[in-house]
PDB file of N, CA and C in Angstrom:
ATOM      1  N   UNK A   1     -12.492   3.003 -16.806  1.00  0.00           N
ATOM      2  CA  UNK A   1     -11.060   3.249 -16.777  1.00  0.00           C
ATOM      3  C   UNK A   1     -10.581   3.546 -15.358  1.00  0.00           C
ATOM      4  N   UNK A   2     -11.310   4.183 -14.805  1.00  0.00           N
ATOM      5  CA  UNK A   2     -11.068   4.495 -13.433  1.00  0.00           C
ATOM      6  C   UNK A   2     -10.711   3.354 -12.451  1.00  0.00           C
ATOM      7  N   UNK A   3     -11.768   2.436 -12.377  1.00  0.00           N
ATOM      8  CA  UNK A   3     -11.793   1.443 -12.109  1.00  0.00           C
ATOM      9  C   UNK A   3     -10.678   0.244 -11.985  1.00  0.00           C
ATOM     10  N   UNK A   4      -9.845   0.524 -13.148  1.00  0.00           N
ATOM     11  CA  UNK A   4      -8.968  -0.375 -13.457  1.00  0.00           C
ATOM     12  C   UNK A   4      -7.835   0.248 -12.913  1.00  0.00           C
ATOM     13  N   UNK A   5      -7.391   1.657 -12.775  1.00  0.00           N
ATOM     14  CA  UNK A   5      -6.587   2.389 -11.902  1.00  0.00           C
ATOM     15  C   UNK A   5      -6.718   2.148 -10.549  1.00  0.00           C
ATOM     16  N   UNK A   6      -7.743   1.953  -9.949  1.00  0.00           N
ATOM     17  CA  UNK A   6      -8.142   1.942  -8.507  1.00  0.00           C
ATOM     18  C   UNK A   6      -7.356   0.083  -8.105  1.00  0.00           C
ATOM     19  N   UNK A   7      -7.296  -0.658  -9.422  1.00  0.00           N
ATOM     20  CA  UNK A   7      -7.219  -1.965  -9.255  1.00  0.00           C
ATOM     21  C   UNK A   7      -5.799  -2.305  -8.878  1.00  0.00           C
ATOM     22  N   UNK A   8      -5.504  -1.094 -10.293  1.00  0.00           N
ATOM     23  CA  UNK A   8      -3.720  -1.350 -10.527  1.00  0.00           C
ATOM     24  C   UNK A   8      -2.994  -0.682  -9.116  1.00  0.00           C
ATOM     25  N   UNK A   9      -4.113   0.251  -8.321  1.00  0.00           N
ATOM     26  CA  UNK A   9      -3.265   0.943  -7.935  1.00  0.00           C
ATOM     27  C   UNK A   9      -2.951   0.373  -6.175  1.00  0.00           C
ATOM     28  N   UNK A  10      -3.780  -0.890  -5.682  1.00  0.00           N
ATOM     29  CA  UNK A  10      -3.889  -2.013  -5.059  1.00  0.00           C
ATOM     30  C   UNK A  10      -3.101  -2.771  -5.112  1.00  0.00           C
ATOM     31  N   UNK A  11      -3.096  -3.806  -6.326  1.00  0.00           N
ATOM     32  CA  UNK A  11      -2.145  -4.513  -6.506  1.00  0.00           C
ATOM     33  C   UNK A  11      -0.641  -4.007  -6.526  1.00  0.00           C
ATOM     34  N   UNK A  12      -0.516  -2.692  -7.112  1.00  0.00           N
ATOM     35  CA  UNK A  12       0.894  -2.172  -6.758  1.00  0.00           C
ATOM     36  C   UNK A  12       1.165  -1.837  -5.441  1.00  0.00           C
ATOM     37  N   UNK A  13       0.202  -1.575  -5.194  1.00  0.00           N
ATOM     38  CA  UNK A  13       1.193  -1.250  -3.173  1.00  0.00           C
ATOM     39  C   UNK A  13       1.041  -2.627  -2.331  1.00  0.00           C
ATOM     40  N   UNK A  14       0.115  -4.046  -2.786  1.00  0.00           N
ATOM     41  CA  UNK A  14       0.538  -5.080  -2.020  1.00  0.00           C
ATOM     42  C   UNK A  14       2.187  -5.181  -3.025  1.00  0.00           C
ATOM     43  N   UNK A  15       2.552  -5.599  -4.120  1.00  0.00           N
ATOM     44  CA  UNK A  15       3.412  -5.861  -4.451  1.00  0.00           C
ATOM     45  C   UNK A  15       4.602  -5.078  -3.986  1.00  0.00           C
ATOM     46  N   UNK A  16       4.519  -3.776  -3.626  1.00  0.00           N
ATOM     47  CA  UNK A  16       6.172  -3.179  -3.139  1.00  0.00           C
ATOM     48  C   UNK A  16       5.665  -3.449  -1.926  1.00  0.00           C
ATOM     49  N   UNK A  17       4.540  -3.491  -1.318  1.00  0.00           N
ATOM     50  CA  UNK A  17       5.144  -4.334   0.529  1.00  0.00           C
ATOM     51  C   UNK A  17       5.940  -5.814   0.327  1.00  0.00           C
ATOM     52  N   UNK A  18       5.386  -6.443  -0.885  1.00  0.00           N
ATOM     53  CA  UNK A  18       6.535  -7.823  -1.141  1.00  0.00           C
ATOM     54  C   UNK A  18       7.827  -7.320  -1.418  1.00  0.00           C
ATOM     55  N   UNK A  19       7.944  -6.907  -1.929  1.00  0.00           N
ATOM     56  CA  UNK A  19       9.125  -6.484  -2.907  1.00  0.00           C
ATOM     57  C   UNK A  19      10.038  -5.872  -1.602  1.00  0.00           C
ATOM     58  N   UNK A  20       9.297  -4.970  -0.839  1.00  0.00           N
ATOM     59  CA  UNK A  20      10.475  -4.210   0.031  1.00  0.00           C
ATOM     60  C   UNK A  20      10.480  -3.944   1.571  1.00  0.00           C
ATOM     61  N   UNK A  21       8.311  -4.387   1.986  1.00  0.00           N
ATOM     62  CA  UNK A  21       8.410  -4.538   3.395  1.00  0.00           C
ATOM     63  C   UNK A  21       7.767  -3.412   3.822  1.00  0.00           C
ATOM     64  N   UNK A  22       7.503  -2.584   3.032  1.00  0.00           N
ATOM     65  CA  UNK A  22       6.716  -1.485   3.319  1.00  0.00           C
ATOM     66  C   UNK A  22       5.947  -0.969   2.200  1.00  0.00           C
ATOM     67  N   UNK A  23       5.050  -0.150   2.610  1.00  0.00           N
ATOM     68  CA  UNK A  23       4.109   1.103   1.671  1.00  0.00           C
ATOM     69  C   UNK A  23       4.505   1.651   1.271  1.00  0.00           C
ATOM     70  N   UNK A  24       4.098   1.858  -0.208  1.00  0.00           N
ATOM     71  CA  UNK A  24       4.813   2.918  -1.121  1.00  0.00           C
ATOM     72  C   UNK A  24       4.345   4.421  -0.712  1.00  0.00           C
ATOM     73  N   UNK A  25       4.897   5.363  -0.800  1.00  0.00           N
ATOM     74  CA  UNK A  25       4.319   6.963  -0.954  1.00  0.00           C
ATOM     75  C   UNK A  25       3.242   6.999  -2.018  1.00  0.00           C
ATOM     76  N   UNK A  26       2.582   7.709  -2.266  1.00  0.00           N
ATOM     77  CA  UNK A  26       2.270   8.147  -3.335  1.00  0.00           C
ATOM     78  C   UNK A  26       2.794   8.582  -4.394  1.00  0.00           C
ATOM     79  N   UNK A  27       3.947   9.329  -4.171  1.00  0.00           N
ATOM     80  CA  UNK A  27       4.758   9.812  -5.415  1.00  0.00           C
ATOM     81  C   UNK A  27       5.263   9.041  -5.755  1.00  0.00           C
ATOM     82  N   UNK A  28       5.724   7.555  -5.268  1.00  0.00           N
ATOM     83  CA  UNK A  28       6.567   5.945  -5.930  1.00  0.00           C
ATOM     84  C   UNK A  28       5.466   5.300  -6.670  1.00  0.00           C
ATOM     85  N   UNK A  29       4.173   5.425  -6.093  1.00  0.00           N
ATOM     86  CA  UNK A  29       3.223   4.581  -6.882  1.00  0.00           C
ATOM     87  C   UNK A  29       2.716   5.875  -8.198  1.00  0.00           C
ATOM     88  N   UNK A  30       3.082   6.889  -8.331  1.00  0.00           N
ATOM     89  CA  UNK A  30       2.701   7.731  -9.513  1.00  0.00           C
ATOM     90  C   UNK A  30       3.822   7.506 -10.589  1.00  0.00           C
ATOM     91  N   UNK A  31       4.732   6.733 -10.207  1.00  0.00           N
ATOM     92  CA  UNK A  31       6.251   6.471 -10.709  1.00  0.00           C
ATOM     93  C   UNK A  31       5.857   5.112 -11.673  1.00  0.00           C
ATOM     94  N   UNK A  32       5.131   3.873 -10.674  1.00  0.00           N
ATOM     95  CA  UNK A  32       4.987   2.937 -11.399  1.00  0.00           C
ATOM     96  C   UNK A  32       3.647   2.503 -11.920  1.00  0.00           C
ATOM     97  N   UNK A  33       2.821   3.689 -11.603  1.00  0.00           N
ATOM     98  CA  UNK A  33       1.555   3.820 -12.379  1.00  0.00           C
ATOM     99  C   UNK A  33       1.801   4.676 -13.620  1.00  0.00           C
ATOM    100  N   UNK A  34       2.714   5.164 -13.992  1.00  0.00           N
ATOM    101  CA  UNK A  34       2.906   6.141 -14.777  1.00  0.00           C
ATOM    102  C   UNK A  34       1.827   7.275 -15.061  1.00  0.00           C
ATOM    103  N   UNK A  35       1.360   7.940 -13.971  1.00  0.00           N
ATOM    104  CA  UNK A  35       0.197   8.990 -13.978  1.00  0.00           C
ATOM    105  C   UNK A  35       0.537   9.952 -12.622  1.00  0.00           C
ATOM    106  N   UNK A  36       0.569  11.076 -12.644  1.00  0.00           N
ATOM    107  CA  UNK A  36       0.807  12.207 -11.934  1.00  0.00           C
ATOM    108  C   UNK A  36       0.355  12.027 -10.632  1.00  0.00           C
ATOM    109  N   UNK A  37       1.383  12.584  -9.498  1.00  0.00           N
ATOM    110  CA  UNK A  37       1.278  12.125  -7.890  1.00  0.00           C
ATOM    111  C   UNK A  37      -0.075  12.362  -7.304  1.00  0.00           C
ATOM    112  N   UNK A  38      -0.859  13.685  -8.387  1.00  0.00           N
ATOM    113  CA  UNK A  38      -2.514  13.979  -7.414  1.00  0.00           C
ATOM    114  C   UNK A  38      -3.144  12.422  -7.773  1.00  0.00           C
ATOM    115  N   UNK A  39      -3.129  12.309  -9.039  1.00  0.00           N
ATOM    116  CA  UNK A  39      -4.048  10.873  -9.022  1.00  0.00           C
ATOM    117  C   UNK A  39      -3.597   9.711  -8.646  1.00  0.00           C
ATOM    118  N   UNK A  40      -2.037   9.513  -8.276  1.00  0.00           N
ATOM    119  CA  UNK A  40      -1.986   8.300  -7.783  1.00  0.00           C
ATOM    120  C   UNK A  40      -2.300   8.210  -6.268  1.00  0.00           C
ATOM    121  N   UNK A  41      -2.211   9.251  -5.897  1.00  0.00           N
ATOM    122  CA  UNK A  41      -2.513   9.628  -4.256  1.00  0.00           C
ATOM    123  C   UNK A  41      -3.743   9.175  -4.187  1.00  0.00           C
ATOM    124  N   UNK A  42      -5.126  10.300  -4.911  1.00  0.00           N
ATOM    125  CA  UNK A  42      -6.070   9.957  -4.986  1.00  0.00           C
ATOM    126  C   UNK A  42      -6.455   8.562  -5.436  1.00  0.00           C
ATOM    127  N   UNK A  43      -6.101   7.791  -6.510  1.00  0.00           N
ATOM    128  CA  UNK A  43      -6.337   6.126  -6.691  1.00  0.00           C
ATOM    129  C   UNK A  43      -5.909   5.285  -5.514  1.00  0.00           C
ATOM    130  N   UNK A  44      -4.991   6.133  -4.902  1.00  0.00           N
ATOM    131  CA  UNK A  44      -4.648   5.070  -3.487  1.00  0.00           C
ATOM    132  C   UNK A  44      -5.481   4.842  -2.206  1.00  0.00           C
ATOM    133  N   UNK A  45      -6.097   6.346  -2.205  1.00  0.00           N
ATOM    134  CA  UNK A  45      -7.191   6.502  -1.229  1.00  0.00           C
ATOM    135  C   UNK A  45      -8.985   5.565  -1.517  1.00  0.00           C
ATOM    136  N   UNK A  46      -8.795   5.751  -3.182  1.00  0.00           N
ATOM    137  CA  UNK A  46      -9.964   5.081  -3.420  1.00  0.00           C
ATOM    138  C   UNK A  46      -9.686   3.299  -3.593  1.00  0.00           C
ATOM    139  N   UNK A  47      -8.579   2.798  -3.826  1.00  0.00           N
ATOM    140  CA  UNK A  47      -8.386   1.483  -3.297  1.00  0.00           C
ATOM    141  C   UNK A  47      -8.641   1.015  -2.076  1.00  0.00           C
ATOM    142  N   UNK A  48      -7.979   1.726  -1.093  1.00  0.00           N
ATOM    143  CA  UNK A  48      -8.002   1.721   0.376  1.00  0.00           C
ATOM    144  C   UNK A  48      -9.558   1.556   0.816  1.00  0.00           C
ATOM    145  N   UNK A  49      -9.806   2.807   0.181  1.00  0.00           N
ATOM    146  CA  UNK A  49     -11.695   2.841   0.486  1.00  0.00           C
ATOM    147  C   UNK A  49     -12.308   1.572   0.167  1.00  0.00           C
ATOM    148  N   UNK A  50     -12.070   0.821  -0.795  1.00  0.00           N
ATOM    149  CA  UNK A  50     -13.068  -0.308  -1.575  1.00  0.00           C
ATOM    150  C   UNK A  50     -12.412  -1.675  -1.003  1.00  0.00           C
ATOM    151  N   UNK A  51     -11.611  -1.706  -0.371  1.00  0.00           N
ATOM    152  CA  UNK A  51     -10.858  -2.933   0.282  1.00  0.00           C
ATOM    153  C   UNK A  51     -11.302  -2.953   1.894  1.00  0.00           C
ATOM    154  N   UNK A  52     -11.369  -4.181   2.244  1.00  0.00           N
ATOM    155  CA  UNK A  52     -11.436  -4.401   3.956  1.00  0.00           C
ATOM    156  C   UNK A  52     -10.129  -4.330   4.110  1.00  0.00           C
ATOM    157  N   UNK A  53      -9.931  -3.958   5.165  1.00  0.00           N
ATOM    158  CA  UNK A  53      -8.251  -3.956   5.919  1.00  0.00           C
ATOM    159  C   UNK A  53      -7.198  -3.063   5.740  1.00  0.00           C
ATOM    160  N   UNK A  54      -7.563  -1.787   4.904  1.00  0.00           N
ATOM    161  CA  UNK A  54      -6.778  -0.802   4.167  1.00  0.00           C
ATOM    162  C   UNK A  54      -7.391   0.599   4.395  1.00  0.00           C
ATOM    163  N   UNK A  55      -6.376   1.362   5.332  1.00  0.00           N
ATOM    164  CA  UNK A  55      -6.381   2.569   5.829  1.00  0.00           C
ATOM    165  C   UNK A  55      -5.065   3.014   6.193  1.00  0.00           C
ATOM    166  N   UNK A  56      -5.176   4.791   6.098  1.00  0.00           N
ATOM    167  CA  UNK A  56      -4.194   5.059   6.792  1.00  0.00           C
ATOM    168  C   UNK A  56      -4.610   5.969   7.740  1.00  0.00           C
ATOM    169  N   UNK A  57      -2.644   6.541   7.809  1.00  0.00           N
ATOM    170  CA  UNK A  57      -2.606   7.199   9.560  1.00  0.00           C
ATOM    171  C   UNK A  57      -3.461   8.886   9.537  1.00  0.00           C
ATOM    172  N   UNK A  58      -3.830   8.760  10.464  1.00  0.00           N
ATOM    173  CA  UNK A  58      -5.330   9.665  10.439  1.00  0.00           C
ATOM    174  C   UNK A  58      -4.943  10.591  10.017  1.00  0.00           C
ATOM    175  N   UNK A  59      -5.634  11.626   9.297  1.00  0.00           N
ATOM    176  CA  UNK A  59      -5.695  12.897   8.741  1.00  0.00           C
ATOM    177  C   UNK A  59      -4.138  12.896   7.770  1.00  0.00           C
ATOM    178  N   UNK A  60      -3.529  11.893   7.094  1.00  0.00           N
ATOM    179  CA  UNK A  60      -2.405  11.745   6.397  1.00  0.00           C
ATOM    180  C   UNK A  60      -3.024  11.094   5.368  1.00  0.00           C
ATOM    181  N   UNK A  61      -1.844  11.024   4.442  1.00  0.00           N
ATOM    182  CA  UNK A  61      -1.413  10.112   2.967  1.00  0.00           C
ATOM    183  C   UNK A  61      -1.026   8.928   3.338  1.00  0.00           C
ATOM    184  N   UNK A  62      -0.456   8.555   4.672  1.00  0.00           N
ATOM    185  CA  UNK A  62       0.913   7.752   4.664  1.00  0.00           C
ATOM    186  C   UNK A  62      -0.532   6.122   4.941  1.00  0.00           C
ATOM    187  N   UNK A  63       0.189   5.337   4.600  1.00  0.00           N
ATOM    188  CA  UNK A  63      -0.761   4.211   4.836  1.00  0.00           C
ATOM    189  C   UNK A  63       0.073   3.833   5.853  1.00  0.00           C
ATOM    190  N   UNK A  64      -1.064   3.377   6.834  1.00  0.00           N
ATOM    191  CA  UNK A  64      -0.466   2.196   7.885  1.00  0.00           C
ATOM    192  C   UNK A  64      -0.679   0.614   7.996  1.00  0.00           C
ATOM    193  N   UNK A  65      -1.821   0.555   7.279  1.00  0.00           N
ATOM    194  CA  UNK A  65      -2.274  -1.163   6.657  1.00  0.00           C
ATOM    195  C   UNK A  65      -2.857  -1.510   5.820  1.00  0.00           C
ATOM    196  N   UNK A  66      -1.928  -1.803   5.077  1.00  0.00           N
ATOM    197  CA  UNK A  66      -2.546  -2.540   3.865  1.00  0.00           C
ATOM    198  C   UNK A  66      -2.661  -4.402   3.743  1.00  0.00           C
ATOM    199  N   UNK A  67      -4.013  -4.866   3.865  1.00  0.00           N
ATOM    200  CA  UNK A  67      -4.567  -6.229   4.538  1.00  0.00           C
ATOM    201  C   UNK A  67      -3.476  -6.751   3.213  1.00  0.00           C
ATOM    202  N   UNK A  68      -2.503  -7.333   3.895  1.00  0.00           N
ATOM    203  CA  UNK A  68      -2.416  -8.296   5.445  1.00  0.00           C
ATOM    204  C   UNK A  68      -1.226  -7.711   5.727  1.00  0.00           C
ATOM    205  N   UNK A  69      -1.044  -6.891   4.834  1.00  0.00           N
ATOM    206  CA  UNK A  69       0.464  -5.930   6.194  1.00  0.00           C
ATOM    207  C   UNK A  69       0.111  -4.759   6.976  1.00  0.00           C
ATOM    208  N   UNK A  70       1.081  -4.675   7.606  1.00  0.00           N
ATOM    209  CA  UNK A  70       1.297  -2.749   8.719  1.00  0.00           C
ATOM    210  C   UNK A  70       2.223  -2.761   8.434  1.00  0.00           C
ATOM    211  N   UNK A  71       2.219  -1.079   8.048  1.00  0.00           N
ATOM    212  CA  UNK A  71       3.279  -0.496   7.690  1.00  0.00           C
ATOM    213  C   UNK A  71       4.142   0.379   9.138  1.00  0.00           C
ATOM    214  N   UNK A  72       3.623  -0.390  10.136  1.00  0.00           N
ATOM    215  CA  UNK A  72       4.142   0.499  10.990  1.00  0.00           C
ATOM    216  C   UNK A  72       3.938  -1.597  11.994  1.00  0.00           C
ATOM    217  N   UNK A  73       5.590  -1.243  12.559  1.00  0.00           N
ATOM    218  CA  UNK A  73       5.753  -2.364  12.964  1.00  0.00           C
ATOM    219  C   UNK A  73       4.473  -2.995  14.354  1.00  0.00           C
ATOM    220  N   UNK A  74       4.199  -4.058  14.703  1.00  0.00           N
ATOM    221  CA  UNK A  74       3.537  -4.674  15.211  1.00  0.00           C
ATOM    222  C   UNK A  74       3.947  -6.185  16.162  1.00  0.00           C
ATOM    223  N   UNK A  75       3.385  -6.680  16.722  1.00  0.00           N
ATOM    224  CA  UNK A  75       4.078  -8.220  17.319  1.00  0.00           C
ATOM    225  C   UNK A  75       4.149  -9.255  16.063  1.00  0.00           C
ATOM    226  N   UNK A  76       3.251  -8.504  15.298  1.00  0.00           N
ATOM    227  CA  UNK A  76       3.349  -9.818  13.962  1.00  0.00           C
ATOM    228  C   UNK A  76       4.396  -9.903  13.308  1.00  0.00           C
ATOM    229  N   UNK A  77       4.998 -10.769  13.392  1.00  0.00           N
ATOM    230  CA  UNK A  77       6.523 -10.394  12.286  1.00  0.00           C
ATOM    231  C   UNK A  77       6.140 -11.669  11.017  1.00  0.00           C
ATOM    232  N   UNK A  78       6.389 -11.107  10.233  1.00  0.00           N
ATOM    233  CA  UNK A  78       5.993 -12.111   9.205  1.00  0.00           C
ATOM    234  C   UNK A  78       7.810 -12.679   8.223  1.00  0.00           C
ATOM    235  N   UNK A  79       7.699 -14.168   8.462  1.00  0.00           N
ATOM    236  CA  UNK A  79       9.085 -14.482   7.763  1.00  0.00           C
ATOM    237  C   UNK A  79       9.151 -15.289   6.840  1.00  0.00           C
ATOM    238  N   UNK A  80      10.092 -14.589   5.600  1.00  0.00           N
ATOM    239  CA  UNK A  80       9.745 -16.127   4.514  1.00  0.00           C
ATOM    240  C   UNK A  80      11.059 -16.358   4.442  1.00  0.00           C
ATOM    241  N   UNK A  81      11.439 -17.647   4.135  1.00  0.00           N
ATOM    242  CA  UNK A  81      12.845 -18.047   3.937  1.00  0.00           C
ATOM    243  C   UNK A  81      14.088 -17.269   4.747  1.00  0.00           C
ATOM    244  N   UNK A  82      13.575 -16.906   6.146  1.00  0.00           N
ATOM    245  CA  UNK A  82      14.287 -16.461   6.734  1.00  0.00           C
ATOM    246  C   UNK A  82      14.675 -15.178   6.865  1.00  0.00           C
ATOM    247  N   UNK A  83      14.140 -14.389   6.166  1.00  0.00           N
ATOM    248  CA  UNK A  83      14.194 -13.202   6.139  1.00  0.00           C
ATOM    249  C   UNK A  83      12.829 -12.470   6.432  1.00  0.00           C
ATOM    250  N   UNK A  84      13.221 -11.734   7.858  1.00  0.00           N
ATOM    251  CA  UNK A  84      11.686 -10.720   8.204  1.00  0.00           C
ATOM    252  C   UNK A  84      11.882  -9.380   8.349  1.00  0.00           C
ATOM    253  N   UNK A  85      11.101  -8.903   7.007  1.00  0.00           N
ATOM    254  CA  UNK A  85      10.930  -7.802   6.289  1.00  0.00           C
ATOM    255  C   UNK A  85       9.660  -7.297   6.152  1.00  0.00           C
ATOM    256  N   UNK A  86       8.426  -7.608   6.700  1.00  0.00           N
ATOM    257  CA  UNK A  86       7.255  -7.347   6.966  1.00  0.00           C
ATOM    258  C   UNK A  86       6.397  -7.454   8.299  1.00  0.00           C
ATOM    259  N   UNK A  87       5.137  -6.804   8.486  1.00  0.00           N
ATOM    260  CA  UNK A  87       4.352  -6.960  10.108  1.00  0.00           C
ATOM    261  C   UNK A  87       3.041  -6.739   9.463  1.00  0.00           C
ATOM    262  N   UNK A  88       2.459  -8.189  10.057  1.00  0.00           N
ATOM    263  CA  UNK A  88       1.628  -8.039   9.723  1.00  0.00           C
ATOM    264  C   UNK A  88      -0.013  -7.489  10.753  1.00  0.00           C
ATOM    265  N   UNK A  89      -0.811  -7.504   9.907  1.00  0.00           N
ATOM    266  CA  UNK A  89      -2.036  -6.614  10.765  1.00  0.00           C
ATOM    267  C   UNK A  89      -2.620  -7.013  12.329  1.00  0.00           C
TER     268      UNK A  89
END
């Protein structure tokens, strides 16, 4: 079961970098995980852990890259249909 939290909880923070261009908090992904902010925090850290390219800003919660975005702007600008709303790693 765990497992599948750690999965969901991946795929939900690439999807709101689509959706909006950035990393969710933890308390947004405990919103659309429907499970309390300690464990979505914690499921976020253990996604991060089990993925290449996914860490955050040191001694914080806050993510700064999640492969293939940064959440903290970069030279990469990434554009779809004309609109650039993401940076990538």
């Amino acid at each position: 079961m765990q497992d599948a939290l750690v999965q969901r909880t991946y795929t939900a923070v690439v999807e709101h970098f689509i959706k909006t261009g950035r990393a969710p908090h933890y308390t947004e992904l405990a919103k659309t995980l429907d499970v309390p902010p300690e464990k979505a925090r914690q499921a976020q850290h253990q996604a991060a852990e089990s993925s290449i390219g996914c860490w955050f800003v040191k001694d914080t919660d806050y993510v700064e890259s999640w492969a293939p975005f940064s959440n903290v702007p970069t030279q990469y600008l990434v554009t779809i249909d004309g609109e650039q709303k993401w940076f990538g790693q």
